[in-house]
Protein backbone atom coordinates (compact mmCIF):
# COMPACT_ATOMS: atom_id res chain seq x y z
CA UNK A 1 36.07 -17.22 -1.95
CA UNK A 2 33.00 -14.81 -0.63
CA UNK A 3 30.12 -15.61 -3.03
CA UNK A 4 28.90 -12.24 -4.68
CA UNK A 5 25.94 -10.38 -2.91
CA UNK A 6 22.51 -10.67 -4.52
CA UNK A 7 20.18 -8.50 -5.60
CA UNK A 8 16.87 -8.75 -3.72
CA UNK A 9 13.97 -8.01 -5.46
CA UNK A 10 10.68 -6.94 -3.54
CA UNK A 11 7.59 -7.62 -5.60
CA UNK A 12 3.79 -6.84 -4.39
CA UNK A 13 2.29 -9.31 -6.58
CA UNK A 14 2.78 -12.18 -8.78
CA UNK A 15 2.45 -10.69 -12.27
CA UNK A 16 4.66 -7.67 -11.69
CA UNK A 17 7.96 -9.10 -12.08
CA UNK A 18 11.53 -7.37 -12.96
CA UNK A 19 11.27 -8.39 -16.13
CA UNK A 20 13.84 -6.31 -18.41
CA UNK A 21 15.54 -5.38 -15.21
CA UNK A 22 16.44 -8.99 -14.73
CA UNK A 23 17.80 -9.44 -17.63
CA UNK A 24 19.86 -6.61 -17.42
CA UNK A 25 21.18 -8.56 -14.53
CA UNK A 26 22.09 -11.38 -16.08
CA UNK A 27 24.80 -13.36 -14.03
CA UNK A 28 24.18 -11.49 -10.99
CA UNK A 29 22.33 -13.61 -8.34
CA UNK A 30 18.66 -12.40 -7.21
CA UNK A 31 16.91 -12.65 -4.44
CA UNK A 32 12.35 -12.33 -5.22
CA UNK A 33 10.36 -11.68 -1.69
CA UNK A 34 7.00 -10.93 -1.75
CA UNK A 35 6.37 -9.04 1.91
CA UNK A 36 4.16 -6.74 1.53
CA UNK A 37 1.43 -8.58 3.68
CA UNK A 38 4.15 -9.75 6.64
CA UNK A 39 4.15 -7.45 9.97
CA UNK A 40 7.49 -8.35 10.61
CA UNK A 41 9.25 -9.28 7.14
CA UNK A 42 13.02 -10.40 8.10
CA UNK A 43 14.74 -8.52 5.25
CA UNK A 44 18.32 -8.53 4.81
CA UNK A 45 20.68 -5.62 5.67
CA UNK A 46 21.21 -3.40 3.38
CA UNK A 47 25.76 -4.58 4.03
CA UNK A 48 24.65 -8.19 2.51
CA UNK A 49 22.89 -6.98 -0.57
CA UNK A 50 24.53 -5.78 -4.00
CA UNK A 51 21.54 -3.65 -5.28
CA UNK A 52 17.69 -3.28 -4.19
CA UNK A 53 14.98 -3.02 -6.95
CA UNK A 54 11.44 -2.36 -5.60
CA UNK A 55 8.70 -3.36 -8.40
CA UNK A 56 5.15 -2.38 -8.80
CA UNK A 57 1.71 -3.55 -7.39
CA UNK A 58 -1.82 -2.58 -6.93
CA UNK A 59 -1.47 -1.43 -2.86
CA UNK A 60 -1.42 2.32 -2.12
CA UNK A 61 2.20 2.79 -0.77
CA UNK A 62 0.87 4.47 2.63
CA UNK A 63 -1.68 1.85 3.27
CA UNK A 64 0.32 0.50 6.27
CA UNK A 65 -3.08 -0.89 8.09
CA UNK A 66 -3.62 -2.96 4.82
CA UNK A 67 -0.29 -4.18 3.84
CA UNK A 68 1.68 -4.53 7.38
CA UNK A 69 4.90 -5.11 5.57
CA UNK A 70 5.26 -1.70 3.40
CA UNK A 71 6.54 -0.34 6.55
CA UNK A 72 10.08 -2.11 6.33
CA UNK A 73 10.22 -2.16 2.65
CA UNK A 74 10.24 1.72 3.35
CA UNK A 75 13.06 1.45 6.27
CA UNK A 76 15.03 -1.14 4.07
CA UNK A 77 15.08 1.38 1.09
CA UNK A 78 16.00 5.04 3.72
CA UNK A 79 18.69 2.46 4.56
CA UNK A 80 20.00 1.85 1.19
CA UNK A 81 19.77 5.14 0.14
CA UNK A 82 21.83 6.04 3.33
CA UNK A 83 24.58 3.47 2.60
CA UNK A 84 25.02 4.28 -1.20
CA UNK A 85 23.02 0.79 -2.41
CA UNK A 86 22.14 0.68 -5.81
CA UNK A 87 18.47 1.33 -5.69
CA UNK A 88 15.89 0.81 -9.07
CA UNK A 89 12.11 1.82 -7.29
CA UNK A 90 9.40 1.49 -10.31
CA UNK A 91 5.47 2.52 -10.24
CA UNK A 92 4.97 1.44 -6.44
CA UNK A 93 8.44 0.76 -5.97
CA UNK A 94 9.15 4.72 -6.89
CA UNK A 95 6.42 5.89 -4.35
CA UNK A 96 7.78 3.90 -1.65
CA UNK A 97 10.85 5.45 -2.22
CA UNK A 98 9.98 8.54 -2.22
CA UNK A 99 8.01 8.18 1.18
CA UNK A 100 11.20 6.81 2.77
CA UNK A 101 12.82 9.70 2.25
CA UNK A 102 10.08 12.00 3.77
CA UNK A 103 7.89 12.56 0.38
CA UNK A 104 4.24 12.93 0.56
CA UNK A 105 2.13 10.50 -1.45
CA UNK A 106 -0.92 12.23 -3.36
CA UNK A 107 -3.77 9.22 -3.61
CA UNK A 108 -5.99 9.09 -6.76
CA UNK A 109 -4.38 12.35 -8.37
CA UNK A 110 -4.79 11.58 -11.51
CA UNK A 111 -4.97 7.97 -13.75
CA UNK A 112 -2.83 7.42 -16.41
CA UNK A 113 -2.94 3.84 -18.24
CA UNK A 114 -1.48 3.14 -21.61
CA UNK A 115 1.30 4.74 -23.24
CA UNK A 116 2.35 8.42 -23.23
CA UNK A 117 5.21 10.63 -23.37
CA UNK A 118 7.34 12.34 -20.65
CA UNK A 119 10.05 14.80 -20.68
CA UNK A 120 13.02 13.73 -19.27
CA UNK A 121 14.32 17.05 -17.71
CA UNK A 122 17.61 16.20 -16.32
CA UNK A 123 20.56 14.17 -18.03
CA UNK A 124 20.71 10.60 -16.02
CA UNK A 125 22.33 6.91 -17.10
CA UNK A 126 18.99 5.32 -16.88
CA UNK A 127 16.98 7.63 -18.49
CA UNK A 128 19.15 9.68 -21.22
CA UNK A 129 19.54 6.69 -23.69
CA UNK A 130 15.46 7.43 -23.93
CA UNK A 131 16.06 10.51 -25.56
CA UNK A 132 14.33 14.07 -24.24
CA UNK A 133 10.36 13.12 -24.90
CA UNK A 134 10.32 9.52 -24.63
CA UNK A 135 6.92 7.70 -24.82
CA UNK A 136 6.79 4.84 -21.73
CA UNK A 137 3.92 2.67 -20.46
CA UNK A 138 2.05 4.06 -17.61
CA UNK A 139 -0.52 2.16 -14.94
CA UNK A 140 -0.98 4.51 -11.66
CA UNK A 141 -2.93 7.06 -10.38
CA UNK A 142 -1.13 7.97 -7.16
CA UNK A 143 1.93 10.43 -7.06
CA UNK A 144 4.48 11.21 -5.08
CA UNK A 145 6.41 14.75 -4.36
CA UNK A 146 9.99 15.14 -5.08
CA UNK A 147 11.89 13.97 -2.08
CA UNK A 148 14.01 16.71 -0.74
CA UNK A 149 17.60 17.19 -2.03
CA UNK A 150 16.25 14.41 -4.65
CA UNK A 151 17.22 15.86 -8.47
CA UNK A 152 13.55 15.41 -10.56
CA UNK A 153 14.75 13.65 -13.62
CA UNK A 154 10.73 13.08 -15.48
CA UNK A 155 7.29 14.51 -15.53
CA UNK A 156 4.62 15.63 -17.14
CA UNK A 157 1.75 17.67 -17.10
CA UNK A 158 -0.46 14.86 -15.33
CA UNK A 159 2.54 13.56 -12.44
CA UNK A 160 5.00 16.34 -11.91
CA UNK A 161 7.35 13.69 -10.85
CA UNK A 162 7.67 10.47 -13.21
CA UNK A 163 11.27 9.79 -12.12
CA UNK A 164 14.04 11.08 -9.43
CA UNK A 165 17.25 10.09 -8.77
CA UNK A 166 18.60 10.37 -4.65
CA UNK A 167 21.77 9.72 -4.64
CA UNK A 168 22.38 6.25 -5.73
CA UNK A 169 18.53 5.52 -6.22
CA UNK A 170 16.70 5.72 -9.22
CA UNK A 171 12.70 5.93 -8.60
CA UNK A 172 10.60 5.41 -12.50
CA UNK A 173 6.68 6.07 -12.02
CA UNK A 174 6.86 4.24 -15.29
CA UNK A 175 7.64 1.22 -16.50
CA UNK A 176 10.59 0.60 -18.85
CA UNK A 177 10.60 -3.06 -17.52
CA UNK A 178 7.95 -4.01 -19.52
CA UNK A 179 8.23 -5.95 -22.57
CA UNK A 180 4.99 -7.30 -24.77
CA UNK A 181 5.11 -10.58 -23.39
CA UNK A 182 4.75 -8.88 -19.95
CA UNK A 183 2.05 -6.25 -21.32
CA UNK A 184 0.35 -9.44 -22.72
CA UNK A 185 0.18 -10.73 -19.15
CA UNK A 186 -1.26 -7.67 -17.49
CA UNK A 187 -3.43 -6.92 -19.84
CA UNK A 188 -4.95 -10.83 -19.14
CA UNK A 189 -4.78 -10.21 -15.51
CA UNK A 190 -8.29 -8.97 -14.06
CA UNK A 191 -6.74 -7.02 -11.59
CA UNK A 192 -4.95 -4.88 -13.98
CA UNK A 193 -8.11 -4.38 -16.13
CA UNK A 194 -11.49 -4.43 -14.13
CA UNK A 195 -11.47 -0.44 -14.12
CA UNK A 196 -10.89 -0.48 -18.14
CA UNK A 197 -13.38 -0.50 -20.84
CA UNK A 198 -12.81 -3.11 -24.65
CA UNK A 199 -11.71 -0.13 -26.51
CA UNK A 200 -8.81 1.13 -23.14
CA UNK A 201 -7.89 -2.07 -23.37
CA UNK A 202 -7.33 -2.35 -26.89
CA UNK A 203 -5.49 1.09 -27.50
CA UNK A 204 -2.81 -0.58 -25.01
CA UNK A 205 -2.44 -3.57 -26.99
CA UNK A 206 -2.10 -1.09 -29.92
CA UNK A 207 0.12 0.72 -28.13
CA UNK A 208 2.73 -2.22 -27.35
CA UNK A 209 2.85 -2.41 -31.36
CA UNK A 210 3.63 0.75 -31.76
CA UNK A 211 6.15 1.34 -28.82
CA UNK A 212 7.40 -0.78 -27.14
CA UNK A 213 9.52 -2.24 -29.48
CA UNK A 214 11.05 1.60 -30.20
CA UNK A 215 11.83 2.13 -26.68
CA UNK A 216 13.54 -1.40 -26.17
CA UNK A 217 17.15 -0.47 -27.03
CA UNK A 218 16.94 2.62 -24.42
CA UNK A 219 15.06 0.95 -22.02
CA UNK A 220 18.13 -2.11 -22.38
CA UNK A 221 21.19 0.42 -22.34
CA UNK A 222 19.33 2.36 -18.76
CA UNK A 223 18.78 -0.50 -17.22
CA UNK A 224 22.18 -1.98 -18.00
CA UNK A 225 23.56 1.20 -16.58
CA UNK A 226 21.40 0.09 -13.48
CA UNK A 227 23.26 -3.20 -13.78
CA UNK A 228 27.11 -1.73 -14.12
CA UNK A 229 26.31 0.17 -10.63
CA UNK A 230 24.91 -3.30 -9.29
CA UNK A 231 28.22 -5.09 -10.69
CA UNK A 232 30.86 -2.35 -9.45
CA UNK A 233 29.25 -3.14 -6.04
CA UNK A 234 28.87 -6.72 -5.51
């Protein structure tokens, strides 16, 4: 019997994980690289993998001179996109994306961190279960342009595009993988917080109170959506 094809998950660094996405994913094998820093990063082709999910991280996506590997994360997800993969692209992940297929990237255009609403603008399986103004945890300050043909499913009046959908890829600027464990994590995680004063950091802990928990079954039933695509083609 063929074993089922994995998942591979890129990551950029060691506290932003999959989280809620892997559970979604329960039962379906996964596959964590970190290559972000290789020049020549042998990734798999796209024929031996069941899904792609590209997570977050602190690296600007275009920074190819500082991270030698974003270069064939971005071929690896054109290539997906190309062959129908199942694609999840989130904060970093989503910008990538978008580059691959011929976006520009817009450094430093404006920071959002902490918890705020978007609209969700177009009907989609990962997003509708969120309802039309959900509120979703943030942490960027680069954005991307709507790829072309790509159908803008999120924004708001800071980042005109907080999600897209290209044909089978789904790219979140946000992060509905998040849970308060997770938050909890970041929010001890220097990295995450040098730029942030006591009180920043303290209305997102607030905020996790107060939201995350209401956005859990939506972010679940998206994701798992995610996951039935992932399932139909392993």
């Amino acid at each position: 019997m063929t074993p089922p094809r994995p998942v591979l998950v890129l990551t950029h660094v060691a506290h932003e994980g999959p989280g809620l996405i892997a559970r979604a994913l329960d039962g379906v094998p996964l596959s964590t690289r970190t290559v972000v820093d290789d020049p020549r990063p042998a990734l798999p082709c796209v024929a031996d993998l069941a899904g792609l999910v590209v997570m977050g991280g602190p690296q600007d996506a275009d920074d190819d001179l500082g991270h030698p590997g974003l270069p064939a994360e971005r071929r690896l997800l054109a290539a997906a996109v190309d062959a129908g993969l199942p694609v999840l692209g989130v904060c970093l992940g989503m910008q990538l994306l978008a580059l691959s297929l011929g976006a520009g990237l817009h450094r430093r255009h404006g920071t959002q961190i902490g918890f705020g609403e978007v609209e969700v603008v177009d009907p989609d399986p990962v997003l509708s279960p969120a309802g039309p103004r959900p509120t979703v945890l943030h942490w960027h300050s680069d954005a991307v342009d709507l790829p072309s043909g790509a159908q803008l499913l999120a924004r708001d009046d800071v980042t005109p595009v907080q999600a897209f959908r290209a044909g089978s890829a789904v790219g979140l600027q946000f992060h509905l993988e998040v849970d308060p464990t997770i938050l909890d994590l970041w929010l001890d995680t220097p990295v995450m917080t040098g730029d942030l004063d006591a009180e920043e950091v303290a209305a997102v802990r607030l905020g996790s109170r107060q939201h995350l928990a209401a956005l859990r079954p939506a972010a679940d039933l998206g994701l798992a959506a995610f996951a039935q695509q992932v399932r139909e083609r392993g």
